[in-house]
C-alpha atoms as a PDB file:
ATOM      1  CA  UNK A   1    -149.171 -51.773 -44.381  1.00  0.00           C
ATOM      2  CA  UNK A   2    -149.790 -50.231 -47.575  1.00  0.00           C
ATOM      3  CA  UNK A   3    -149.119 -46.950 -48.292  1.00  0.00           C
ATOM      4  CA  UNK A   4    -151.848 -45.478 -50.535  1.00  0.00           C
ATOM      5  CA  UNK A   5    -153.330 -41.767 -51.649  1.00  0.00           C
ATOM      6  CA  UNK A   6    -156.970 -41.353 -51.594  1.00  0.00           C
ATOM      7  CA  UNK A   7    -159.409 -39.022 -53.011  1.00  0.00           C
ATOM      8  CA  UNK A   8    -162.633 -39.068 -52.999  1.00  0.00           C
ATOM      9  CA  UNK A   9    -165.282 -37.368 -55.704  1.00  0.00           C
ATOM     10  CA  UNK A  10    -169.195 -36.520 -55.028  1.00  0.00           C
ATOM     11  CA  UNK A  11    -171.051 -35.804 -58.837  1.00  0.00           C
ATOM     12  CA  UNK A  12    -174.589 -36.158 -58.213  1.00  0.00           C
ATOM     13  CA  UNK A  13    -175.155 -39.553 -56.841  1.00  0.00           C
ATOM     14  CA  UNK A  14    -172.021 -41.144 -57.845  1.00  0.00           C
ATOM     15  CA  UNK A  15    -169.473 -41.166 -55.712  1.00  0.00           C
ATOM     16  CA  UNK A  16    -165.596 -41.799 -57.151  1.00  0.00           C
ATOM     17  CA  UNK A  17    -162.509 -43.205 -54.938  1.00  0.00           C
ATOM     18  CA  UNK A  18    -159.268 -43.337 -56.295  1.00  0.00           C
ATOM     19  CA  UNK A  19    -156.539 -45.322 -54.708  1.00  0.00           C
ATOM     20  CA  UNK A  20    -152.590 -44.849 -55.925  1.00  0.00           C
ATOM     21  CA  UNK A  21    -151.252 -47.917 -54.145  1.00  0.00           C
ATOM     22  CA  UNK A  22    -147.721 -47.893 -53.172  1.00  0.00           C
ATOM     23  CA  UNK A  23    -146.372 -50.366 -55.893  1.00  0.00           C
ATOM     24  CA  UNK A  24    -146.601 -46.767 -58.589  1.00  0.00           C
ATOM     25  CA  UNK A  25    -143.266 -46.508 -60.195  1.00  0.00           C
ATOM     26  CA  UNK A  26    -144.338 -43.267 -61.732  1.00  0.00           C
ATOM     27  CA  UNK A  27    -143.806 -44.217 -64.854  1.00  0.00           C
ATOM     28  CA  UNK A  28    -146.831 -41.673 -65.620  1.00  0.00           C
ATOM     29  CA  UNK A  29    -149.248 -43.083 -68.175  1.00  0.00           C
ATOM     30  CA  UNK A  30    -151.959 -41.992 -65.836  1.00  0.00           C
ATOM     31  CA  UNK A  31    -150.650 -37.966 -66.639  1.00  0.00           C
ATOM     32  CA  UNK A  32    -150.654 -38.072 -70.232  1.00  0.00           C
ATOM     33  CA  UNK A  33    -154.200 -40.098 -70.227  1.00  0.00           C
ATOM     34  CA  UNK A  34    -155.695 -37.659 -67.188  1.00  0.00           C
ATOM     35  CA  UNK A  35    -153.388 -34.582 -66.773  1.00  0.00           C
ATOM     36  CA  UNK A  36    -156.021 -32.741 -65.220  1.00  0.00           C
ATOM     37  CA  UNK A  37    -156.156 -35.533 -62.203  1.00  0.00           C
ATOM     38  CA  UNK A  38    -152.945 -37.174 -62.545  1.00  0.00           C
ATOM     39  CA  UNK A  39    -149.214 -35.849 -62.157  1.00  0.00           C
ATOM     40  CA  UNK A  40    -146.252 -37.573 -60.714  1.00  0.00           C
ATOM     41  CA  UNK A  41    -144.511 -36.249 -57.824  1.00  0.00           C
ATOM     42  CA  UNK A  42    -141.244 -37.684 -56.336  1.00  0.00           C
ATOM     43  CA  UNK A  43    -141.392 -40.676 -58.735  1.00  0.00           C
ATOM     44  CA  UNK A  44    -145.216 -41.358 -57.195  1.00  0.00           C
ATOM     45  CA  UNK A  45    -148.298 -40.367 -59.422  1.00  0.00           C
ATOM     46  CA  UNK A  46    -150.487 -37.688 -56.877  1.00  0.00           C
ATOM     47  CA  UNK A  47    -153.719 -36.912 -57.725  1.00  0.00           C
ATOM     48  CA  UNK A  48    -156.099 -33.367 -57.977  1.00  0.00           C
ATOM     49  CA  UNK A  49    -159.538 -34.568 -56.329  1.00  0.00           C
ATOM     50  CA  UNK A  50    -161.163 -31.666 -57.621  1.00  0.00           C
ATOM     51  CA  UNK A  51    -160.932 -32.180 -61.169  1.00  0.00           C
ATOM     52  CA  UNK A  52    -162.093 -36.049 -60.665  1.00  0.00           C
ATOM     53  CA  UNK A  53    -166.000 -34.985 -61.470  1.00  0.00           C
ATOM     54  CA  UNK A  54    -165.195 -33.924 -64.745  1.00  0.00           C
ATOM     55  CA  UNK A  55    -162.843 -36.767 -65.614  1.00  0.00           C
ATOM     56  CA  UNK A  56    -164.281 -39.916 -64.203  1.00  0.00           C
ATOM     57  CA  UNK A  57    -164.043 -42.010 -67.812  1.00  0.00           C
ATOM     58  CA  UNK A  58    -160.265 -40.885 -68.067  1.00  0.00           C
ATOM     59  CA  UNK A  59    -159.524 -41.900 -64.596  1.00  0.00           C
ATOM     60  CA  UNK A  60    -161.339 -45.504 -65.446  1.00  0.00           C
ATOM     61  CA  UNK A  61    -158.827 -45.225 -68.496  1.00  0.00           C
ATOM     62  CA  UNK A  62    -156.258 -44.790 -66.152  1.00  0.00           C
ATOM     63  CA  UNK A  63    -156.665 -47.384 -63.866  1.00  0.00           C
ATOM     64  CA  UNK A  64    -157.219 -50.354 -66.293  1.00  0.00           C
ATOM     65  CA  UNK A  65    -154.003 -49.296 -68.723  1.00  0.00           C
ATOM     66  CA  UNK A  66    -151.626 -48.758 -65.633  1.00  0.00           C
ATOM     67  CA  UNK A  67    -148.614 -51.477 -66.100  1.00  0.00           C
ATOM     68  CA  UNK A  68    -148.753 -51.999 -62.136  1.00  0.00           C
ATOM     69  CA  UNK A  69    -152.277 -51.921 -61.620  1.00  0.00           C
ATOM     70  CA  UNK A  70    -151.101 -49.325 -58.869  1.00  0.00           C
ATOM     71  CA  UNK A  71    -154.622 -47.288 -59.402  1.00  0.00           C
ATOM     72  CA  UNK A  72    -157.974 -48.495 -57.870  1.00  0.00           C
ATOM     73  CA  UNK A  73    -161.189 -46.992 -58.529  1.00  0.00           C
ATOM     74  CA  UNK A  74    -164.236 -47.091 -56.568  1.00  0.00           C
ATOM     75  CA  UNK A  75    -167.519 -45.869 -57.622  1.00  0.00           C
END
């Protein structure tokens, strides 16, 4: 099983998921992209689902740049 962190985002009619799978190394390139949504914990990036509305591009940003492809977004 996969270990993952979830949060979810409601902006209107969009909806955002974000997924940190377990493969993160927390090497945190999603932080200094999206330090309002991202910060590492324990070597694992954690995420703050309330600040995901105003960030949605950055945490796109995130996702795609991540060296382990450990983020997933769903809109």
């Amino acid at each position: 099983m996969i270990n993952t962190q979830n949060s979810f985002s409601y902006f209107g009619y969009f909806y955002m998921e974000i997924k940190i799978l377990s493969r993160c190394i927390g090497c945190g390139v999603c932080s200094q992209i999206a330090p309002e949504v991202f910060d590492i914990y324990s070597n694992y990036a954690v995420t703050n689902e309330y600040n995901i509305d105003n960030f949605q591009d950055e945490c796109i940003d995130a996702s795609i740049i991540c060296p382990v492809d450990a983020i997933k977004v769903f809109i």
